[in-house]
C-alpha atoms as a PDB file:
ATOM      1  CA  UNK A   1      94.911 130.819  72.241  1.00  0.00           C
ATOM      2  CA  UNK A   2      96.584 130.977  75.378  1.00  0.00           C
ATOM      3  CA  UNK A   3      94.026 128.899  76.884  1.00  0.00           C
ATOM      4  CA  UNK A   4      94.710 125.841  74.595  1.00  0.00           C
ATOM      5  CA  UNK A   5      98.841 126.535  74.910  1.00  0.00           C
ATOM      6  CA  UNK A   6      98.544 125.798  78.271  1.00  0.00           C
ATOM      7  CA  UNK A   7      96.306 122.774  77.777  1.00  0.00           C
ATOM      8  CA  UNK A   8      99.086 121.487  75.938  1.00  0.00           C
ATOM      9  CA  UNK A   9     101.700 121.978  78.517  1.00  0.00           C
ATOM     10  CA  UNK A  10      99.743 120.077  81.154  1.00  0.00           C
ATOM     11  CA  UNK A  11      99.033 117.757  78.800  1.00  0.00           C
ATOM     12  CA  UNK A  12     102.461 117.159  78.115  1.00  0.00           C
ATOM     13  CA  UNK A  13     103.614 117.445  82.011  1.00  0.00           C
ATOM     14  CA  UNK A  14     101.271 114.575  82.607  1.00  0.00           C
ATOM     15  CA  UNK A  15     102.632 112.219  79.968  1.00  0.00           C
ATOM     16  CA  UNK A  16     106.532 113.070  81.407  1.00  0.00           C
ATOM     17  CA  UNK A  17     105.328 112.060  84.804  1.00  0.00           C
ATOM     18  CA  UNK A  18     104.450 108.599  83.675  1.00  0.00           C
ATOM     19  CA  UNK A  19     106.683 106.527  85.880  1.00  0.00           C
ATOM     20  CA  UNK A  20     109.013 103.474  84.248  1.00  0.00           C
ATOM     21  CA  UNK A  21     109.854 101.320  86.774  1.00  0.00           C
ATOM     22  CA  UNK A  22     112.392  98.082  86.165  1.00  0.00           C
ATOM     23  CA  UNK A  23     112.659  94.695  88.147  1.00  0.00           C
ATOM     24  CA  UNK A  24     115.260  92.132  88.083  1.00  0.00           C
ATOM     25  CA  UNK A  25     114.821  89.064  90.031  1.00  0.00           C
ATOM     26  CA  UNK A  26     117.151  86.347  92.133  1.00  0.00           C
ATOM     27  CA  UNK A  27     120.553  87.875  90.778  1.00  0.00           C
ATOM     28  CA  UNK A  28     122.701  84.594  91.634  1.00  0.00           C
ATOM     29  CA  UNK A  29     126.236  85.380  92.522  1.00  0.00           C
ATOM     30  CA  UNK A  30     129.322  87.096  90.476  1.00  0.00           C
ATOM     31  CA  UNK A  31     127.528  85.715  86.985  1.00  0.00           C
ATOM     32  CA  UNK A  32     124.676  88.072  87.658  1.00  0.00           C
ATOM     33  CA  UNK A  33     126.570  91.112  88.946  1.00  0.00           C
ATOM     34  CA  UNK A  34     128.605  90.843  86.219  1.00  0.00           C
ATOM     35  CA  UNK A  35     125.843  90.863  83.433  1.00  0.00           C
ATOM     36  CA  UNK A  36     123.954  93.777  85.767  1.00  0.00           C
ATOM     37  CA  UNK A  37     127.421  95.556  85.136  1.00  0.00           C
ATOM     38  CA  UNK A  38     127.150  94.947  81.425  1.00  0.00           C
ATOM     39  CA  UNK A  39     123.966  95.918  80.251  1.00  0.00           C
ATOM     40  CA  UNK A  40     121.921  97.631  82.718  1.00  0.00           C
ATOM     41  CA  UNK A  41     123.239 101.258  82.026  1.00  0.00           C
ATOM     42  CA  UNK A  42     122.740 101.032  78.510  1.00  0.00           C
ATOM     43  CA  UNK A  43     118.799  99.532  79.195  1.00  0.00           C
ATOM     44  CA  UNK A  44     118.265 102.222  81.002  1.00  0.00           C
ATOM     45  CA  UNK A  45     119.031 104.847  78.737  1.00  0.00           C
ATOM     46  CA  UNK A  46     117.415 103.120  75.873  1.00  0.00           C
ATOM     47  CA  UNK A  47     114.082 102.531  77.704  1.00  0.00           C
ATOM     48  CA  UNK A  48     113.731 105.750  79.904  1.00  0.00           C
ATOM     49  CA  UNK A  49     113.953 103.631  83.389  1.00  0.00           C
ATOM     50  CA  UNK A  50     113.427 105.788  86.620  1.00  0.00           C
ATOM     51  CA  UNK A  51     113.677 103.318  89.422  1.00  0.00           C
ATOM     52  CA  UNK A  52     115.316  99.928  89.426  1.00  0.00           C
ATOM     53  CA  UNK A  53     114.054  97.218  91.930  1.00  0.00           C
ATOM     54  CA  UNK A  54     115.794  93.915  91.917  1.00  0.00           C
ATOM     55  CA  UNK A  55     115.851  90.761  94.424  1.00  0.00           C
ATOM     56  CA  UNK A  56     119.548  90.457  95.679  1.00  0.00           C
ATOM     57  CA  UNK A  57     119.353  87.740  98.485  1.00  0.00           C
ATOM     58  CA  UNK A  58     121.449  85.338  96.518  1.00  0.00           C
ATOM     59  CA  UNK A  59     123.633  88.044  95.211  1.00  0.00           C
ATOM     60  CA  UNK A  60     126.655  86.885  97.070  1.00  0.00           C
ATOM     61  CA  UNK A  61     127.649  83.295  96.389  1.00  0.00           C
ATOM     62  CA  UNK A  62     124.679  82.243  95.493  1.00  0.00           C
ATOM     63  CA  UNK A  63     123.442  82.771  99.504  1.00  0.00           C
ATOM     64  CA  UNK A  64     122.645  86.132 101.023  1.00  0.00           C
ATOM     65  CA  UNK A  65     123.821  89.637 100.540  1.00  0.00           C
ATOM     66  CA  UNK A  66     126.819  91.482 101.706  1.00  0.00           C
ATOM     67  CA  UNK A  67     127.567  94.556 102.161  1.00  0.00           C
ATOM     68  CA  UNK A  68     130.079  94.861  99.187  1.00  0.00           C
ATOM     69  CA  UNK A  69     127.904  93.314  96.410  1.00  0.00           C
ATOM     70  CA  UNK A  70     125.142  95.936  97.861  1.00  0.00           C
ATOM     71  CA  UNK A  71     127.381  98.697  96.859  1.00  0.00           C
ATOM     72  CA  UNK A  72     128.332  97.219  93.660  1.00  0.00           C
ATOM     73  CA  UNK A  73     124.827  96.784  92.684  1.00  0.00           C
ATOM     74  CA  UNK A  74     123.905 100.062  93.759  1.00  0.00           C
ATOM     75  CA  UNK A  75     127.204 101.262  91.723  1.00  0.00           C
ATOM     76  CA  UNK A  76     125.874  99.735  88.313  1.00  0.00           C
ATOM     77  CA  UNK A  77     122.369 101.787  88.408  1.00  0.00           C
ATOM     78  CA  UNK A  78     119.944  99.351  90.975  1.00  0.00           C
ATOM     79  CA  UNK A  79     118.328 102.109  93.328  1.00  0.00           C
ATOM     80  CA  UNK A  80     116.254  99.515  95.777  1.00  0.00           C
ATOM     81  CA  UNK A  81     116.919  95.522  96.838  1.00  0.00           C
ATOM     82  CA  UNK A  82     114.511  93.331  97.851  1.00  0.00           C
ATOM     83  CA  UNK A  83     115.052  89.624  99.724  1.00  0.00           C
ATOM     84  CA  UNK A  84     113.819  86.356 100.759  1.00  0.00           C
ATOM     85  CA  UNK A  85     114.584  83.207 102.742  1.00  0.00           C
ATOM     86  CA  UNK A  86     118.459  84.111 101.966  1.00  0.00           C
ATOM     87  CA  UNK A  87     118.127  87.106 103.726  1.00  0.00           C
ATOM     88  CA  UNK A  88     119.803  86.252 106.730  1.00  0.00           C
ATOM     89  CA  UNK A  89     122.637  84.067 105.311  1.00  0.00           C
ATOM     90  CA  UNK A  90     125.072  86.462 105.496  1.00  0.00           C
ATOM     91  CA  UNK A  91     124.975  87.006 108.896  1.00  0.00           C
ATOM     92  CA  UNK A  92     127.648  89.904 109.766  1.00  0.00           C
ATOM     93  CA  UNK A  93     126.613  92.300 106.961  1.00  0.00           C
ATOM     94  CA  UNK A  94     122.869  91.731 106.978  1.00  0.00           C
ATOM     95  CA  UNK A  95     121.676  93.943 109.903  1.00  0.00           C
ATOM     96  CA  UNK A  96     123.932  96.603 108.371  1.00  0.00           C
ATOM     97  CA  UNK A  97     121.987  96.470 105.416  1.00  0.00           C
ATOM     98  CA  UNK A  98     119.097  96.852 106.501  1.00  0.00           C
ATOM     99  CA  UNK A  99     119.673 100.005 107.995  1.00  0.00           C
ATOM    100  CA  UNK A 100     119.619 100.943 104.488  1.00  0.00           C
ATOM    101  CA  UNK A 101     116.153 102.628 103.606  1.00  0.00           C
ATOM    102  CA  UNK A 102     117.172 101.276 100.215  1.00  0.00           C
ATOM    103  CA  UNK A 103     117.232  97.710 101.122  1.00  0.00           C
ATOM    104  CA  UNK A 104     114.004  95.510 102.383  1.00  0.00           C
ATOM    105  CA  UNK A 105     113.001  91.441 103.607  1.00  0.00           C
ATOM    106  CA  UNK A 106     109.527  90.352 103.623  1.00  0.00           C
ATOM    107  CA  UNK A 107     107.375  92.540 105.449  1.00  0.00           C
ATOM    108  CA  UNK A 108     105.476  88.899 106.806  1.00  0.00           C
ATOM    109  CA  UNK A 109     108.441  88.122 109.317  1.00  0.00           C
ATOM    110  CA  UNK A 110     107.032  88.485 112.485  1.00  0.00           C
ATOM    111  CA  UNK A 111     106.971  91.712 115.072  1.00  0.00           C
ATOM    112  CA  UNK A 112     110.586  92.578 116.227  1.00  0.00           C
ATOM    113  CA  UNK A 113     112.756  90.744 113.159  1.00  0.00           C
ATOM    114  CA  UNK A 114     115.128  93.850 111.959  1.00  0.00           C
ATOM    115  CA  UNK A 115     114.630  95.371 109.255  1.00  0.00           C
ATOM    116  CA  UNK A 116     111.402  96.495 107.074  1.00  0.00           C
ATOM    117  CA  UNK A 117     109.341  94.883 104.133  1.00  0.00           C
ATOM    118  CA  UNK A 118     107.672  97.971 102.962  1.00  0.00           C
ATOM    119  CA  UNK A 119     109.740 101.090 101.371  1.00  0.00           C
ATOM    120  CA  UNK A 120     108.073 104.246 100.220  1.00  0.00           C
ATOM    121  CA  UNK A 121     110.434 106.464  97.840  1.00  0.00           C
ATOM    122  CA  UNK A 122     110.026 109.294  96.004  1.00  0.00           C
ATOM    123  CA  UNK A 123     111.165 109.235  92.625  1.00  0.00           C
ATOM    124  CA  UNK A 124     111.069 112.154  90.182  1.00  0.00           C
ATOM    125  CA  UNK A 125     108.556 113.579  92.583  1.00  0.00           C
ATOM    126  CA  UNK A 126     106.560 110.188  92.588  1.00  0.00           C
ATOM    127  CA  UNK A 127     105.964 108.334  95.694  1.00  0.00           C
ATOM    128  CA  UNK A 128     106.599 104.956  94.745  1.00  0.00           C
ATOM    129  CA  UNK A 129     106.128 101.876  97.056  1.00  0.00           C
ATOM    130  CA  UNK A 130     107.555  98.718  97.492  1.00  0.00           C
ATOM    131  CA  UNK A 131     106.745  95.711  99.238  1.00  0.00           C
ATOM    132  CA  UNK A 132     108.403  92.715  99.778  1.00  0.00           C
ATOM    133  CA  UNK A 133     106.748  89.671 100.989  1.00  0.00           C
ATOM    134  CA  UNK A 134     107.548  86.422 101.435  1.00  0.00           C
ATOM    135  CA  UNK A 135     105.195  82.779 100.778  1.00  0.00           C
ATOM    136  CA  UNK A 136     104.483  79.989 102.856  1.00  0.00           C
ATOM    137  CA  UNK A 137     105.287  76.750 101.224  1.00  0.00           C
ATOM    138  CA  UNK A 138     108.383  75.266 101.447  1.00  0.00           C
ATOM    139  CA  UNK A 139     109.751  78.766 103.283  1.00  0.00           C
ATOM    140  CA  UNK A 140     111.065  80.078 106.791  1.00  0.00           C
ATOM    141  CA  UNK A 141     107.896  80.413 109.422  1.00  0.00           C
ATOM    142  CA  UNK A 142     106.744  83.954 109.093  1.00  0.00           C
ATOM    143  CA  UNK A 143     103.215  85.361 109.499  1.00  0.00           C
ATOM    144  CA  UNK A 144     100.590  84.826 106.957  1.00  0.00           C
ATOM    145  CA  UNK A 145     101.339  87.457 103.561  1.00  0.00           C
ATOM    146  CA  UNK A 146      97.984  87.632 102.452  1.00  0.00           C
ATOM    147  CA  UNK A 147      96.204  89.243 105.286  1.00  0.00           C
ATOM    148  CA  UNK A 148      99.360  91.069 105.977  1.00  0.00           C
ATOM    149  CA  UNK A 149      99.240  92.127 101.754  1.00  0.00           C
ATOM    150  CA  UNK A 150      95.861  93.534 102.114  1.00  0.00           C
ATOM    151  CA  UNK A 151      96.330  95.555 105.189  1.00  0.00           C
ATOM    152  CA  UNK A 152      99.339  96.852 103.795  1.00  0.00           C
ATOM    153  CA  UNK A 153      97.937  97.978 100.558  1.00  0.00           C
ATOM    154  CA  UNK A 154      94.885  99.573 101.542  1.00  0.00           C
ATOM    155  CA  UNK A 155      97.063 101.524 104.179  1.00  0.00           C
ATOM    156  CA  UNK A 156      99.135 102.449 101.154  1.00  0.00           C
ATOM    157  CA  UNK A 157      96.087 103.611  99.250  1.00  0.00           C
ATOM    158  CA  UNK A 158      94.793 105.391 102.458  1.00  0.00           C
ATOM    159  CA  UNK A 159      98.083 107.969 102.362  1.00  0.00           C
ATOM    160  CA  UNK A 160      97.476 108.484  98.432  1.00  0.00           C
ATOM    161  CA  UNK A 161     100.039 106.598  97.115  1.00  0.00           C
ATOM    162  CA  UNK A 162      98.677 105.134  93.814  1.00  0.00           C
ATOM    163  CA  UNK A 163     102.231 103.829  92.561  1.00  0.00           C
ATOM    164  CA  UNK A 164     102.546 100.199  94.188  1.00  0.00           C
ATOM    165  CA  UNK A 165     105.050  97.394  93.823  1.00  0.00           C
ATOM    166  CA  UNK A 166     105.258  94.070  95.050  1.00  0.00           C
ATOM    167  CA  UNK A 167     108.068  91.048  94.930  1.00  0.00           C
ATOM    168  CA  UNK A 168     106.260  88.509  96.039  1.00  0.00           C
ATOM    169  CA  UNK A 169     108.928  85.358  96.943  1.00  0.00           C
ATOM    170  CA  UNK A 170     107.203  82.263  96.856  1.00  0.00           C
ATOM    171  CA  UNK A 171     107.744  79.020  95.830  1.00  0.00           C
ATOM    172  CA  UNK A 172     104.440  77.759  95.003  1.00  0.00           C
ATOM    173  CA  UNK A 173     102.582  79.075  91.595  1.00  0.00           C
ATOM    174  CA  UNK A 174      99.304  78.929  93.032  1.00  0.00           C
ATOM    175  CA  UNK A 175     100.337  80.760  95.892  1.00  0.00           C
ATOM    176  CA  UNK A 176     101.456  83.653  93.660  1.00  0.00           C
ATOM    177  CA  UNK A 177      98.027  83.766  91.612  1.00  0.00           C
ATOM    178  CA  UNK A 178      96.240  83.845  95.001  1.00  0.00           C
ATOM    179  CA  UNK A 179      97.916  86.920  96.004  1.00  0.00           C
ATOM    180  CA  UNK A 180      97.495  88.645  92.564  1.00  0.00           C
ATOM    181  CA  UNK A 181      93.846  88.144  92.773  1.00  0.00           C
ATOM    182  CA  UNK A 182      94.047  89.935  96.637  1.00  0.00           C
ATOM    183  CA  UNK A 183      95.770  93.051  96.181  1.00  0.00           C
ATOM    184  CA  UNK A 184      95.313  93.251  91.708  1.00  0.00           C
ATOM    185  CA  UNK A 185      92.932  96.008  92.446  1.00  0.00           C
ATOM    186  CA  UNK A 186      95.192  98.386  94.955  1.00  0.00           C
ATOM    187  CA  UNK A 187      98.569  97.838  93.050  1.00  0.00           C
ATOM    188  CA  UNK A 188     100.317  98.775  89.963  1.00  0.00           C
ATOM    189  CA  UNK A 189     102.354  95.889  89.311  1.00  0.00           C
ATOM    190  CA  UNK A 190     103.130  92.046  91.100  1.00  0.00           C
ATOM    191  CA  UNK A 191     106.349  90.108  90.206  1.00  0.00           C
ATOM    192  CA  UNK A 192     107.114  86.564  91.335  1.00  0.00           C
ATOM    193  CA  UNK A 193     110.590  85.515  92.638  1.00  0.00           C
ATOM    194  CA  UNK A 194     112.599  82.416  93.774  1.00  0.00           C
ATOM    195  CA  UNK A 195     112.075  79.798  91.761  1.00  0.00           C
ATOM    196  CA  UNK A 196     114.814  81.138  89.420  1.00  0.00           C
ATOM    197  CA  UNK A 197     112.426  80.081  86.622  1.00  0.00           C
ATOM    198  CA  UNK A 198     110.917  82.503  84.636  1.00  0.00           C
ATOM    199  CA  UNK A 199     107.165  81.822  83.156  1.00  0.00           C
ATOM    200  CA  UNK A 200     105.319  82.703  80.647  1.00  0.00           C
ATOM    201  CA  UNK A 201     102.713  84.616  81.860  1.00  0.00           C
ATOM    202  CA  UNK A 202     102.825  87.753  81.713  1.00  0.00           C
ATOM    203  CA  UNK A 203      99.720  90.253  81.433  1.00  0.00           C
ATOM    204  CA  UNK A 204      98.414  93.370  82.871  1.00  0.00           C
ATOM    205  CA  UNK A 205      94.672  92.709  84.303  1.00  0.00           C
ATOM    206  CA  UNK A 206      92.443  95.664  85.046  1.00  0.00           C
ATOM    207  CA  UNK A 207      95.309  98.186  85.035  1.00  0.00           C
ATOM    208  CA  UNK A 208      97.877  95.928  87.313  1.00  0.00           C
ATOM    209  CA  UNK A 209     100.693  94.220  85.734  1.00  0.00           C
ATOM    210  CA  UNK A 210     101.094  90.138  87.212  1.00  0.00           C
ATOM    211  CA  UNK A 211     104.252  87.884  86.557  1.00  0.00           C
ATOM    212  CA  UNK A 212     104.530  84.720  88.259  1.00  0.00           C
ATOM    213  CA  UNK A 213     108.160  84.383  88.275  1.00  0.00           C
ATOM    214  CA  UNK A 214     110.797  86.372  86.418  1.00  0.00           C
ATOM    215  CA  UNK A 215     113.250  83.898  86.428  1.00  0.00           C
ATOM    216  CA  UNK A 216     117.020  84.289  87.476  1.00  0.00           C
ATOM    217  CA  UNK A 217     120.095  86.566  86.199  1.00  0.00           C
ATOM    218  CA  UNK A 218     122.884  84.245  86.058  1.00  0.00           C
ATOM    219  CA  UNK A 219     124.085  81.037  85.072  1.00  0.00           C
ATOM    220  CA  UNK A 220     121.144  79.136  82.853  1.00  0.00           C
ATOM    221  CA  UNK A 221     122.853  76.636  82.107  1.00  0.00           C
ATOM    222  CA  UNK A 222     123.373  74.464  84.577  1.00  0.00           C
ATOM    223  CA  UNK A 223     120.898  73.875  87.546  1.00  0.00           C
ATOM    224  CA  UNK A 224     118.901  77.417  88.770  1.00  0.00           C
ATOM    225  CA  UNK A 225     122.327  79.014  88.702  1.00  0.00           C
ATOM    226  CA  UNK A 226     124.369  76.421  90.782  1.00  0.00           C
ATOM    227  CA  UNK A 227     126.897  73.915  89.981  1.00  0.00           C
ATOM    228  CA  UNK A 228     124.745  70.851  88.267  1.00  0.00           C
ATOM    229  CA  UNK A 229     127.178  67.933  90.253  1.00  0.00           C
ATOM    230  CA  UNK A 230     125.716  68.707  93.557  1.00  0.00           C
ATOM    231  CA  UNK A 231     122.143  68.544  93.007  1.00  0.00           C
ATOM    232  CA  UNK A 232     122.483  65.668  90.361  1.00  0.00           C
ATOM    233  CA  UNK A 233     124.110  63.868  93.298  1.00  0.00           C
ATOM    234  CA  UNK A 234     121.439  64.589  95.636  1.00  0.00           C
ATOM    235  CA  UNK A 235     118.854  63.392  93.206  1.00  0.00           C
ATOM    236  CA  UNK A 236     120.510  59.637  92.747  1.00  0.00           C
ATOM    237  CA  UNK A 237     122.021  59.324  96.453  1.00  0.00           C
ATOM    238  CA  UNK A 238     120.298  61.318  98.487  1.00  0.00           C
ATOM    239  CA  UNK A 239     123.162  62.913  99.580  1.00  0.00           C
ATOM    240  CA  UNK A 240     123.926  66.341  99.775  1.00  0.00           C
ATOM    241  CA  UNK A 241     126.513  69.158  99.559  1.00  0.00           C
ATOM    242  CA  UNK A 242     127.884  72.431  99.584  1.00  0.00           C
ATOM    243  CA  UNK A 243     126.435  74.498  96.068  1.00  0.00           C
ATOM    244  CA  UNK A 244     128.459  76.547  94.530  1.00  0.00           C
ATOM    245  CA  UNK A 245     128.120  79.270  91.182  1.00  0.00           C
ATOM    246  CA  UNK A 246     129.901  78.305  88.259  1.00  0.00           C
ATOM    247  CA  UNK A 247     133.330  80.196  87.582  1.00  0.00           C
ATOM    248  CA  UNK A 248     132.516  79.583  84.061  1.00  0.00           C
ATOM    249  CA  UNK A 249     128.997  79.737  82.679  1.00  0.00           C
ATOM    250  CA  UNK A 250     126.651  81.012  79.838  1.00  0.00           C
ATOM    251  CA  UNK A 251     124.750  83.512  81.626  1.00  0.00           C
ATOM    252  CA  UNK A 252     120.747  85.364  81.404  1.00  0.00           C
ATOM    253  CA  UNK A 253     120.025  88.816  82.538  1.00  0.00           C
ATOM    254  CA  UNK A 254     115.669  89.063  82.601  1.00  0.00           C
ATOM    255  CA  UNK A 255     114.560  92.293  83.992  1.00  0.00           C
ATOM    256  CA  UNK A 256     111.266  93.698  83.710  1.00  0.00           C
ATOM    257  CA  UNK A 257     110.070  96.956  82.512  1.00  0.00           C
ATOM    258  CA  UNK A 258     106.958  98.478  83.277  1.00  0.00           C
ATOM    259  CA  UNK A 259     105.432 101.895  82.592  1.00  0.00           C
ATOM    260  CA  UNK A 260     102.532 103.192  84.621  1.00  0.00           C
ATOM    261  CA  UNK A 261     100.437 106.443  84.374  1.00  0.00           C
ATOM    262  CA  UNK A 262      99.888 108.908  86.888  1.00  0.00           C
ATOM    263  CA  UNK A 263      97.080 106.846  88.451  1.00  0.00           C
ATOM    264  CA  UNK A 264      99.455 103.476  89.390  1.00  0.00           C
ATOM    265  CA  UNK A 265      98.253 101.758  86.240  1.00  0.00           C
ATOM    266  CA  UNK A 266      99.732  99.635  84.765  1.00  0.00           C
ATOM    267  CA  UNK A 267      99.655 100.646  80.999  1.00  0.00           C
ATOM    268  CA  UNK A 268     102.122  98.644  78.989  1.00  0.00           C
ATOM    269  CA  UNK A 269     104.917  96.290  80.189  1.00  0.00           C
ATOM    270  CA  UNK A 270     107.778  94.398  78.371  1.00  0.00           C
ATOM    271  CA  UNK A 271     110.187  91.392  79.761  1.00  0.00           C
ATOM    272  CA  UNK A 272     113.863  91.251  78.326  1.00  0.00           C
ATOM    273  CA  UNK A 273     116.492  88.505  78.034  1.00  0.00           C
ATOM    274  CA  UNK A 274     119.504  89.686  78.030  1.00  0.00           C
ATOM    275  CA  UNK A 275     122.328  86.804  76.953  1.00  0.00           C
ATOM    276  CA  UNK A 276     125.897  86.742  77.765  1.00  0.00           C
ATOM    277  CA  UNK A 277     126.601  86.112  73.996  1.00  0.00           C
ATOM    278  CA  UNK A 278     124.929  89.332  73.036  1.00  0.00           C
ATOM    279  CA  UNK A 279     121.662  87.820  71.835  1.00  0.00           C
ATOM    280  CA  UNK A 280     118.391  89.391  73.343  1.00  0.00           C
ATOM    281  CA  UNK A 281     114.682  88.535  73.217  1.00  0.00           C
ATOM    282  CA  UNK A 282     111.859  90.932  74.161  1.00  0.00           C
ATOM    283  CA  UNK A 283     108.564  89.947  75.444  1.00  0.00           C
ATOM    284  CA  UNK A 284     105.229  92.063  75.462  1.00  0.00           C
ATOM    285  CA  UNK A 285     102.602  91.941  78.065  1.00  0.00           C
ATOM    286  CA  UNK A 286      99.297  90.341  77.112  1.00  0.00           C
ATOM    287  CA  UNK A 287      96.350  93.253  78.509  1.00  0.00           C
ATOM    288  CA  UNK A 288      92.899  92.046  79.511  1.00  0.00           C
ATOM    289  CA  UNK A 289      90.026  93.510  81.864  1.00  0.00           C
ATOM    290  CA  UNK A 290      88.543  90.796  84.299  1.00  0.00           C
END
């Protein structure tokens, strides 16, 4: 009898160390904090979240990340900020920042670049890391990710760390896919970011969860979270301008959820859409083996 109580207890021990991981990607200004403000608390509590990962590098103004909006997204429940090509635009706060074990930019800038691209953080007694890496077309010269991506994961692997994310910020699709199909078989879960436009595709394969893009939180209704006049104008001149965020806007929060078992897989996955007139959508994860 005592025998099969404490097969229970481990039993349930196991299932409470399951680890629920959330990811929101390419918050876009005061539009996004301010929805992140909104509605993240209360997601939290409803779905059980124990870390929250979430691309800020266009969290102020559209451009960068300053040392303010990093508090006030760390203030409204976000626990670890990734980047991208906006890193550096906020020149004056950024090396601050990334002092902060909490903050990352692509690990694939080269050798001596401040700052780190790979985090490892325990949560509820869970080592959990994350990576942040950067793609090549259309994007800042940096060293090649997927060579870097599969040294990085298989040294991951090699300290026993079995709970792996990565925030891959690329601008082609392709791109993306190709670096699923690398690292799919060391990682728990691979989100896309910088486009601003979420996809469609989302699906855990052989135990690792893959999105291509998650899309922005901010303005949708205008042009990827900017002002439309300025790139409209660009479009029929060719002439350029300064972008700016909206002051007034109808506004998207999309954060992904993702639960994984004590082995970094990948077991079931959801994508929300949170709108700024109360309306939400919720999206399951297709599941296949390959």
């Amino acid at each position: 009898m005592a025998l099969i109580w404490l097969e229970l207890v481990l039993h349930f021990l196991q299932k409470k160390t399951n680890l629920k991981i959330a990811f929101i990607g390419d918050i876009v200004g005061r539009p996004g904090r301010k929805l992140i403000s909104h509605y993240l608390k209360k997601i939290k509590e409803e779905y059980n979240i124990d870390c929250v990962i979430a691309n800020g590098e266009n969290a102020s103004h559209g451009f960068g990340l300053t040392v303010k909006n990093a508090n006030e997204l760390f203030k409204y429940g976000i626990d670890i900020i990734t980047g991208g090509n906006h890193t550096w635009d906020k020149k004056q706060d950024i090396l601050a920042l990334l002092e902060d074990n909490r903050i990352l930019r692509p690990a694939n800038y080269p050798n001596g670049v401040a700052g780190k691209g790979v985090g490892i953080y325990d949560i509820n007694g869970t080592k959990l890391a994350v990576i942040n890496l950067m793609g090549l077309f259309t994007m800042p010269q940096c060293d090649n990710p997927f060579i870097l991506a599969k040294s990085l994961v298989e040294n991951l692997q090699s300290q026993g760390i079995k709970h792996i994310f990565c925030d891959f910020h690329a601008e082609s699709t392709a791109e993306k896919r190709i670096m699923f199909m690398i690292i799919k078989d060391y990682i728990s879960a691979m989100c896309g970011t910088h486009t601003h436009v979420g996809t469609d595709d989302m699906q855990i394969v052989n135990n690792a969860l893959y999105l291509t893009d998650i899309g922005l939180t901010g303005c949708f209704d205008n042009i990827i979270g900017m002002d439309s006049a300025v790139p409209i104008k660009k479009a029929l001149t060719g002439l350029g301008g300064h972008f700016k965020i909206p002051t007034n806007c109808n506004s998207i929060l999309q954060i992904l959820i993702i639960d994984i078992d004590n082995d970094g897989n990948a077991i079931d996955a959801i994508k929300i859409k949170q709108y700024s007139d109360g309306q939400k959508f919720v999206t399951n994860s297709y599941k296949y083996k390959n």
